[in-house]
C-alpha atoms as a PDB file:
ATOM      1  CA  UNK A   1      28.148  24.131   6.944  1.00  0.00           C
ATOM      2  CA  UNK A   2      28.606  20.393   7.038  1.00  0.00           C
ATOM      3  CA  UNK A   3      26.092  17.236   8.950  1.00  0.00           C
ATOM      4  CA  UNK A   4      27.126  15.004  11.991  1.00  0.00           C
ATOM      5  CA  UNK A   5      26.282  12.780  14.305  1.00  0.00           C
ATOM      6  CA  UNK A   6      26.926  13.704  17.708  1.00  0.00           C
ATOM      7  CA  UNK A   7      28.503  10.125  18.961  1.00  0.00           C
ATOM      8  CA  UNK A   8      29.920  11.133  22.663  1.00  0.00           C
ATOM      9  CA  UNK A   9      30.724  13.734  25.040  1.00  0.00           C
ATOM     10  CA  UNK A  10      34.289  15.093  25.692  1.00  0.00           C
ATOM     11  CA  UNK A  11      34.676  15.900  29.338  1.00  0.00           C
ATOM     12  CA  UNK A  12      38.086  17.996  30.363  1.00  0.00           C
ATOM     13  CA  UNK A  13      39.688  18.417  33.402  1.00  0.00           C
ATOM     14  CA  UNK A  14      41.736  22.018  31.992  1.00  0.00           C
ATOM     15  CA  UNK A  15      40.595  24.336  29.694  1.00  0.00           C
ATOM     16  CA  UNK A  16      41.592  27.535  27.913  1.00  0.00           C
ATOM     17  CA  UNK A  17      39.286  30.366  30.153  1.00  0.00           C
ATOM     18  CA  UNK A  18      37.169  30.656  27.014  1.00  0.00           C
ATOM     19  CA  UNK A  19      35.675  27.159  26.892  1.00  0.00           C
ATOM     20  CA  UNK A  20      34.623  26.855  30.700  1.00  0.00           C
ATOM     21  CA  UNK A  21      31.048  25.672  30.762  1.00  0.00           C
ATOM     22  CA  UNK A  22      31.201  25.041  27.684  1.00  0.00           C
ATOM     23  CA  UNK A  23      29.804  21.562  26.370  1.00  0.00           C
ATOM     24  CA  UNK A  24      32.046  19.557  23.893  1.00  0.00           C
ATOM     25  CA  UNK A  25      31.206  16.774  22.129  1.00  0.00           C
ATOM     26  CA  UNK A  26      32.138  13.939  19.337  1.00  0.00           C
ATOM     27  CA  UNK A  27      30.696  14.449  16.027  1.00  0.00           C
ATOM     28  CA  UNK A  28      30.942  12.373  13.218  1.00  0.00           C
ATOM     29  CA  UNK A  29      30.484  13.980   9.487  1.00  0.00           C
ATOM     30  CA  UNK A  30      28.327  12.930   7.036  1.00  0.00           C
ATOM     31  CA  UNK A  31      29.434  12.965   3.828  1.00  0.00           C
ATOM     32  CA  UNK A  32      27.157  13.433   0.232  1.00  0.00           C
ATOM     33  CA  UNK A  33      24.821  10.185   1.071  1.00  0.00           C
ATOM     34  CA  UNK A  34      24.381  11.073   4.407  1.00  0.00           C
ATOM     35  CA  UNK A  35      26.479   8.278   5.709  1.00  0.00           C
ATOM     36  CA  UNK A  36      29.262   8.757   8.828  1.00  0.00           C
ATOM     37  CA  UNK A  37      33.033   8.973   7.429  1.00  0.00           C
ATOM     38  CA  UNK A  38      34.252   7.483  10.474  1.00  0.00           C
ATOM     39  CA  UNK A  39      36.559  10.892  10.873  1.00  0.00           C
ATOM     40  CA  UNK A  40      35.299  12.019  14.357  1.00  0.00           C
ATOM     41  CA  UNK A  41      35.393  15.466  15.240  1.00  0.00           C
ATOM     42  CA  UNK A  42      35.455  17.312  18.720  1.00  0.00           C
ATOM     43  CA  UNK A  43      33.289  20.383  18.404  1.00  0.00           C
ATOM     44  CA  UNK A  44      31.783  23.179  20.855  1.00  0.00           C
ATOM     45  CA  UNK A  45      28.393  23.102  21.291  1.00  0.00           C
ATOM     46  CA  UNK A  46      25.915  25.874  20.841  1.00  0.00           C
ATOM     47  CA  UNK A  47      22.335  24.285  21.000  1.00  0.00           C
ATOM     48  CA  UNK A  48      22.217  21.793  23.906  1.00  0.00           C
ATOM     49  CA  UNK A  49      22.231  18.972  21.544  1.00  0.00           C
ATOM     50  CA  UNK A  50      23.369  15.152  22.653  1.00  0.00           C
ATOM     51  CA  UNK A  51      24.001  11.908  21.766  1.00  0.00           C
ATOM     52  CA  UNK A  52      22.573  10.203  18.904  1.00  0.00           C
ATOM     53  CA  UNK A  53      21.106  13.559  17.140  1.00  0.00           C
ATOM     54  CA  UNK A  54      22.261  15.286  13.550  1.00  0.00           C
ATOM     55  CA  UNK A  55      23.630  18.185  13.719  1.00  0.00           C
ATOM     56  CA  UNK A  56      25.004  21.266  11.157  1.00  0.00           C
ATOM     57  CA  UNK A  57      28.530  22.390  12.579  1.00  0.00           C
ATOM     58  CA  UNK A  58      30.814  24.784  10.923  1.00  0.00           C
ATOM     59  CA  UNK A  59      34.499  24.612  10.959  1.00  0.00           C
ATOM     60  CA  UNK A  60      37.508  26.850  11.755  1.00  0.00           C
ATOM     61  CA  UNK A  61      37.294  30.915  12.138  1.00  0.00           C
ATOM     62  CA  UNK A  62      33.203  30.399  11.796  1.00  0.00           C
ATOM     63  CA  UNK A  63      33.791  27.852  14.865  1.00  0.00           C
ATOM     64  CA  UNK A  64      35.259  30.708  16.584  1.00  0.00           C
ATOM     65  CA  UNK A  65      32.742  33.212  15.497  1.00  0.00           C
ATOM     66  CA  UNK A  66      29.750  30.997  16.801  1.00  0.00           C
ATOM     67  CA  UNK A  67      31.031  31.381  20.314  1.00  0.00           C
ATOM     68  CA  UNK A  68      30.323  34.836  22.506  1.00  0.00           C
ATOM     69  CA  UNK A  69      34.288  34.933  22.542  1.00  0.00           C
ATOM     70  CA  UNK A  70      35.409  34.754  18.645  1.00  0.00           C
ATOM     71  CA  UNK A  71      38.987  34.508  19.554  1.00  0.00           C
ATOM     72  CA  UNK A  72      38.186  31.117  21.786  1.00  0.00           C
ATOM     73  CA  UNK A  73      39.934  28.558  20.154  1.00  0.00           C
ATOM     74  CA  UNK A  74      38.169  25.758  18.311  1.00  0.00           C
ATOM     75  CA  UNK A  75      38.220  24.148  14.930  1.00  0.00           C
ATOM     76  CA  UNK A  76      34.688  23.241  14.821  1.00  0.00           C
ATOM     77  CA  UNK A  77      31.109  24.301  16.629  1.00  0.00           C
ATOM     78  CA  UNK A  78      28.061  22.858  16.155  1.00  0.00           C
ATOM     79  CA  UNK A  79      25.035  25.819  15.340  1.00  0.00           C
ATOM     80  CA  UNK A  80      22.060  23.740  14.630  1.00  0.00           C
ATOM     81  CA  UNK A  81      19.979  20.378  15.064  1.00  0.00           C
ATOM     82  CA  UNK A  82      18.449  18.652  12.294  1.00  0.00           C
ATOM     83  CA  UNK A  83      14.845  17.755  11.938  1.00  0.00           C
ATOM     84  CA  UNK A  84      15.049  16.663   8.556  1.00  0.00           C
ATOM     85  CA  UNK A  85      17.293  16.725   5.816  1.00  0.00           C
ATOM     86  CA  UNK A  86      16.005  16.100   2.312  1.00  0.00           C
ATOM     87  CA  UNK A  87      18.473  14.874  -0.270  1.00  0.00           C
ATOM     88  CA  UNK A  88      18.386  15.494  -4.272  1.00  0.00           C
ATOM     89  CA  UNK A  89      20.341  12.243  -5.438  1.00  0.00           C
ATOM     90  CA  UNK A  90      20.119  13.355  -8.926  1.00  0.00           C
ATOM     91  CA  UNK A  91      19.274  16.081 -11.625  1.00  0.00           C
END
């Protein structure tokens, strides 16, 4: 499991059967410090989250797994929202 930021919404015009209704959005990871990487990611989303919040998201066959279809296919899926996130800097 990794941290984002959602930054956006992806809206489609076509997709695979699988991912009708479903929401995607742009996430951008956080790496160690908690800081974006700037690598945006499009991910399926799972818990109605939106713009501006911090996410968990998993990537590849877990993606798949979170999703009621686990052969839909997506790299990355976002299966939780943040409330806080405590960092140990240091031992």
């Amino acid at each position: 499991m990794e941290e984002a930021l959602v930054v956006g919404r992806v809206i489609t015009n076509q997709a695979v059967p699988s991912l009708l209704g479903q929401k995607l959005l742009w996430i951008d990871p956080l790496d160690e410090s908690g800081e974006r990487t700037g690598n945006w990611v499009v991910a399926v989303d799972t818990t109605r989250s939106g713009e501006g919040e911090r996410v968990i998201f998993v990537r590849s066959r877990e993606a798949a797994e979170s999703l009621e279809n686990p052969f839909t296919p997506v790299d990355a899926a976002i299966t939780g929202i943040v409330d806080r996130s405590e960092r140990n800097q240091g031992n």
